[in-house]
Protein backbone atom coordinates (compact mmCIF):
# COMPACT_ATOMS: atom_id res chain seq x y z
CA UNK A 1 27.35 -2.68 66.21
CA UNK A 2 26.34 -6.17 65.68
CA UNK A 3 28.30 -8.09 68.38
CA UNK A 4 30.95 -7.61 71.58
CA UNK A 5 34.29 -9.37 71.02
CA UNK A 6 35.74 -10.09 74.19
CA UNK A 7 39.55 -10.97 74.21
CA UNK A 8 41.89 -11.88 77.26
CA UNK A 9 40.04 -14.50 78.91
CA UNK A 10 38.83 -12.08 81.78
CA UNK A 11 35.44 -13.09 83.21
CA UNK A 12 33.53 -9.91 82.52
CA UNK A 13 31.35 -8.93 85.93
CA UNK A 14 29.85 -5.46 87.13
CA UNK A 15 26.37 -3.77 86.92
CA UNK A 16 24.59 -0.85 84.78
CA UNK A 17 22.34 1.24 86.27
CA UNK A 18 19.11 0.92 83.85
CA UNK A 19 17.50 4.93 83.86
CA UNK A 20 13.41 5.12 83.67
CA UNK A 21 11.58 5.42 80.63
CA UNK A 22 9.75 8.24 79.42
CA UNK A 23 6.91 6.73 77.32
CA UNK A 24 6.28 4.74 80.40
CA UNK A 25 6.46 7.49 83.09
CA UNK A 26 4.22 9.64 81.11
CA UNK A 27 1.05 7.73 81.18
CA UNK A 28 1.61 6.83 84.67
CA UNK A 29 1.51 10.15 85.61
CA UNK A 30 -1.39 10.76 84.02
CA UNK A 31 -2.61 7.93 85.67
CA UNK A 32 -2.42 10.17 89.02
CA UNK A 33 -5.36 12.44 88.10
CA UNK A 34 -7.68 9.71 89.42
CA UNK A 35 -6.46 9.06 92.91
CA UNK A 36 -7.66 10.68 95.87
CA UNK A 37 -4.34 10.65 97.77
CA UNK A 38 -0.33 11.04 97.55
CA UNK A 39 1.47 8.66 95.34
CA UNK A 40 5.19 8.00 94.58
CA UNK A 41 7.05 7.23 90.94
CA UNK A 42 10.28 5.38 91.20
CA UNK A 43 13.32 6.36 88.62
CA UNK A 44 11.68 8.92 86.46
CA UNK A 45 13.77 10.43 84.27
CA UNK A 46 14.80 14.43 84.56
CA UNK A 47 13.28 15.31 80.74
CA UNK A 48 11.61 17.82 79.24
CA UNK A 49 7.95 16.17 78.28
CA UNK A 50 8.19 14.61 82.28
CA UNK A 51 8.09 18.49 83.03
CA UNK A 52 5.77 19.33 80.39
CA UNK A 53 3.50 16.32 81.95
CA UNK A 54 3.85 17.77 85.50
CA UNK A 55 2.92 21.42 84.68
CA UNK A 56 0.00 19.59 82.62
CA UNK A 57 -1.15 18.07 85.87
CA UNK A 58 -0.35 20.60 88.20
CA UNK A 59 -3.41 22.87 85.89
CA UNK A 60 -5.65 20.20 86.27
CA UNK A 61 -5.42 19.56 90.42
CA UNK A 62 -2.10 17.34 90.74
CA UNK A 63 0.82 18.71 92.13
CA UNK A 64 4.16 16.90 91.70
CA UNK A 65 7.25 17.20 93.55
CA UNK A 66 10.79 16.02 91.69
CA UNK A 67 13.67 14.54 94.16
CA UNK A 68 16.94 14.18 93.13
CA UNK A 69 17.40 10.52 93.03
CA UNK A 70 14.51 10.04 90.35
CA UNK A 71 11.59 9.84 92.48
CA UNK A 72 8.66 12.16 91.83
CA UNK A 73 6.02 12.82 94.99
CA UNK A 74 1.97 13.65 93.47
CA UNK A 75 -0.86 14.81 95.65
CA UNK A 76 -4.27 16.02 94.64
CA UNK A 77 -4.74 19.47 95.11
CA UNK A 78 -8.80 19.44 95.65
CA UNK A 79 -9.18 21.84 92.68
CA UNK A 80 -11.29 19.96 90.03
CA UNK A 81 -10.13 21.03 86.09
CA UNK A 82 -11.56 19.31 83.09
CA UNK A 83 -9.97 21.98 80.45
CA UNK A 84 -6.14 20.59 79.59
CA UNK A 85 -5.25 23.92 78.07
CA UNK A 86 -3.23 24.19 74.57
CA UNK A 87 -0.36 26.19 76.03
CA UNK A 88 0.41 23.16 78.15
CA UNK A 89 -0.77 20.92 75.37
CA UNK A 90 0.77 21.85 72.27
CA UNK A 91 4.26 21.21 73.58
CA UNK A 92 3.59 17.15 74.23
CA UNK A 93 1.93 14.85 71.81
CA UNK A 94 1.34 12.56 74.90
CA UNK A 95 -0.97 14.69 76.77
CA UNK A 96 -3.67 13.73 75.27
CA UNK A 97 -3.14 10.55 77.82
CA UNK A 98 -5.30 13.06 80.40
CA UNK A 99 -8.10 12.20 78.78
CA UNK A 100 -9.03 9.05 79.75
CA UNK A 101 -8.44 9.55 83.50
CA UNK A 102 -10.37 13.04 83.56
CA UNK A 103 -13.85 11.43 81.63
CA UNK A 104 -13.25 8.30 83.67
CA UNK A 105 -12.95 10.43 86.94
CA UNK A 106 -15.33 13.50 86.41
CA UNK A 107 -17.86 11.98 83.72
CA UNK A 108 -16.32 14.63 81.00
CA UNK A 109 -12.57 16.42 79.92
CA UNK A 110 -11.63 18.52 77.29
CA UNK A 111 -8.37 18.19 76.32
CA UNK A 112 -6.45 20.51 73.50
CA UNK A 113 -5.65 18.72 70.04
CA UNK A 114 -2.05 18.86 70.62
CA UNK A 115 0.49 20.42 68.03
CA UNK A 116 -2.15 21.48 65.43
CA UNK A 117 -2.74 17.73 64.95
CA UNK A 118 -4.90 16.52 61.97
CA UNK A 119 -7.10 13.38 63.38
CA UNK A 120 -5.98 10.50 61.22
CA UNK A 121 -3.77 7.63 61.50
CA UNK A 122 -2.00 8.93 63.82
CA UNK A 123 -1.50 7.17 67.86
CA UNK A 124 -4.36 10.21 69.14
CA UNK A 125 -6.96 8.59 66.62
CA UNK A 126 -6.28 4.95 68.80
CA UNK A 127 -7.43 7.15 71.73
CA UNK A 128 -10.53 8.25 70.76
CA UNK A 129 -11.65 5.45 69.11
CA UNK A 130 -10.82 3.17 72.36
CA UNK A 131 -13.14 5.88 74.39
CA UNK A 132 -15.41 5.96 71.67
CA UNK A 133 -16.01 1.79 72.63
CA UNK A 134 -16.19 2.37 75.85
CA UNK A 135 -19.52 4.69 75.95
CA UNK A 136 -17.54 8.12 75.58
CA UNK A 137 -19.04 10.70 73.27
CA UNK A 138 -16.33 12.49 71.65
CA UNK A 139 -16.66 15.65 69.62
CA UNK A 140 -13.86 18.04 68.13
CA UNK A 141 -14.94 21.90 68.84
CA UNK A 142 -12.75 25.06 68.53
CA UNK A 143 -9.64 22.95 68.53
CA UNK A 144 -10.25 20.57 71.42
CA UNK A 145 -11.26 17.14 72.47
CA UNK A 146 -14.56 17.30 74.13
CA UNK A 147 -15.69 14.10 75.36
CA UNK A 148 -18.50 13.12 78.09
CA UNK A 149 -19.68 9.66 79.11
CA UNK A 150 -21.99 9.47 82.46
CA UNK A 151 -20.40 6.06 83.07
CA UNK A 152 -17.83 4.21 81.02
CA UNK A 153 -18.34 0.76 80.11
CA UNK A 154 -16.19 -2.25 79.68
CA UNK A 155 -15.48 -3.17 76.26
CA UNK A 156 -13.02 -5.70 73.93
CA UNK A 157 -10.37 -3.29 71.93
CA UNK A 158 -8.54 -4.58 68.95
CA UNK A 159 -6.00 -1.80 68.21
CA UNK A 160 -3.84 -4.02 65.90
CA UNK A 161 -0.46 -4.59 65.06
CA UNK A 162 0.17 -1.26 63.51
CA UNK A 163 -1.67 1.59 62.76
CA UNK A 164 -2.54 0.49 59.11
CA UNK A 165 -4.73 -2.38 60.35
CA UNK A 166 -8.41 -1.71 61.01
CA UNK A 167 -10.03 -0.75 64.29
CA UNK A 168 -12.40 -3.11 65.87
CA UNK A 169 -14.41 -2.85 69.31
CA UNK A 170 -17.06 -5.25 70.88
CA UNK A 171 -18.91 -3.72 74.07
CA UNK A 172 -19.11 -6.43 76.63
CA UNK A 173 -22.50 -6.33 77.88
């Protein structure tokens, strides 16, 4: 459809409810693993990869609690996980967004290559690579992500404008 045609000289008026979106819920809730206390998502949508992502969590130490009107409740649970599991894994490309938080919380993760993927081009490369720059050591064993950095450091990240362009990363210090 490439335009509205509005006939009748009525003033058009009302509102549209606008629903949450997924590919920014999910890293959001990943976001959760490093707090130390409760935290509250406003209109998240009711999907299938939001309850992938919450089982996800829920194995490494977050619980999350779903209310009706879109809001979703997470609370540590104490229990400390590094090991994002591939039968959680495998059913989300966008998992691999626990990464960051669990090396950046715990000083290490390892995180199931999700799907069977084959590193390349591919949005999971970006990931690595942007870890990679800021101190992680990253190495592929037995079908997972194993990455460790004692402390991460601040860096410059040029991802850009598509995935055909080159990567480029300047530490800061």
């Amino acid at each position: 459809m490439d335009k509205f045609v509005i006939e009748g000289g009525y003033e058009l008026n009302g509102s549209v409810e606008i629903g949450g979106a997924k590919n920014a819920a999910l890293p959001i809730m990943c976001a959760t693993l490093l707090l130390d206390g409760p935290s509250t998502l406003r209109n998240v949508p009711d999907l299938a990869d939001i309850r992938t992502a919450s089982a996800l969590l829920e194995s490494l130490g977050v619980s999350s609690t779903r209310h009706d009107d879109g809001v979703m409740a997470f609370e540590p649970t104490g229990q400390a996980e590094i090991t994002a599991p591939y039968d959680i894994v495998r059913k989300m490309r966008a998992s691999v967004a626990v990464l960051g938080p669990l090396l950046a919380r715990y000083g290490k993760a390892r995180v199931s290559l999700p799907g069977g993927c084959v590193i390349g081009l591919r949005p999971i490369d970006l990931h690595l690579k942007g870890l990679r720059a800021l101190g992680a050591r990253i190495e592929v064993e037995h079908g997972y992500i194993v990455a460790s950095a004692p402390k991460l450091r601040g860096a410059h990240i040029y991802l850009g404008g598509h995935f055909g362009l080159p990567f480029w990363a300047r530490p800061t210090s």
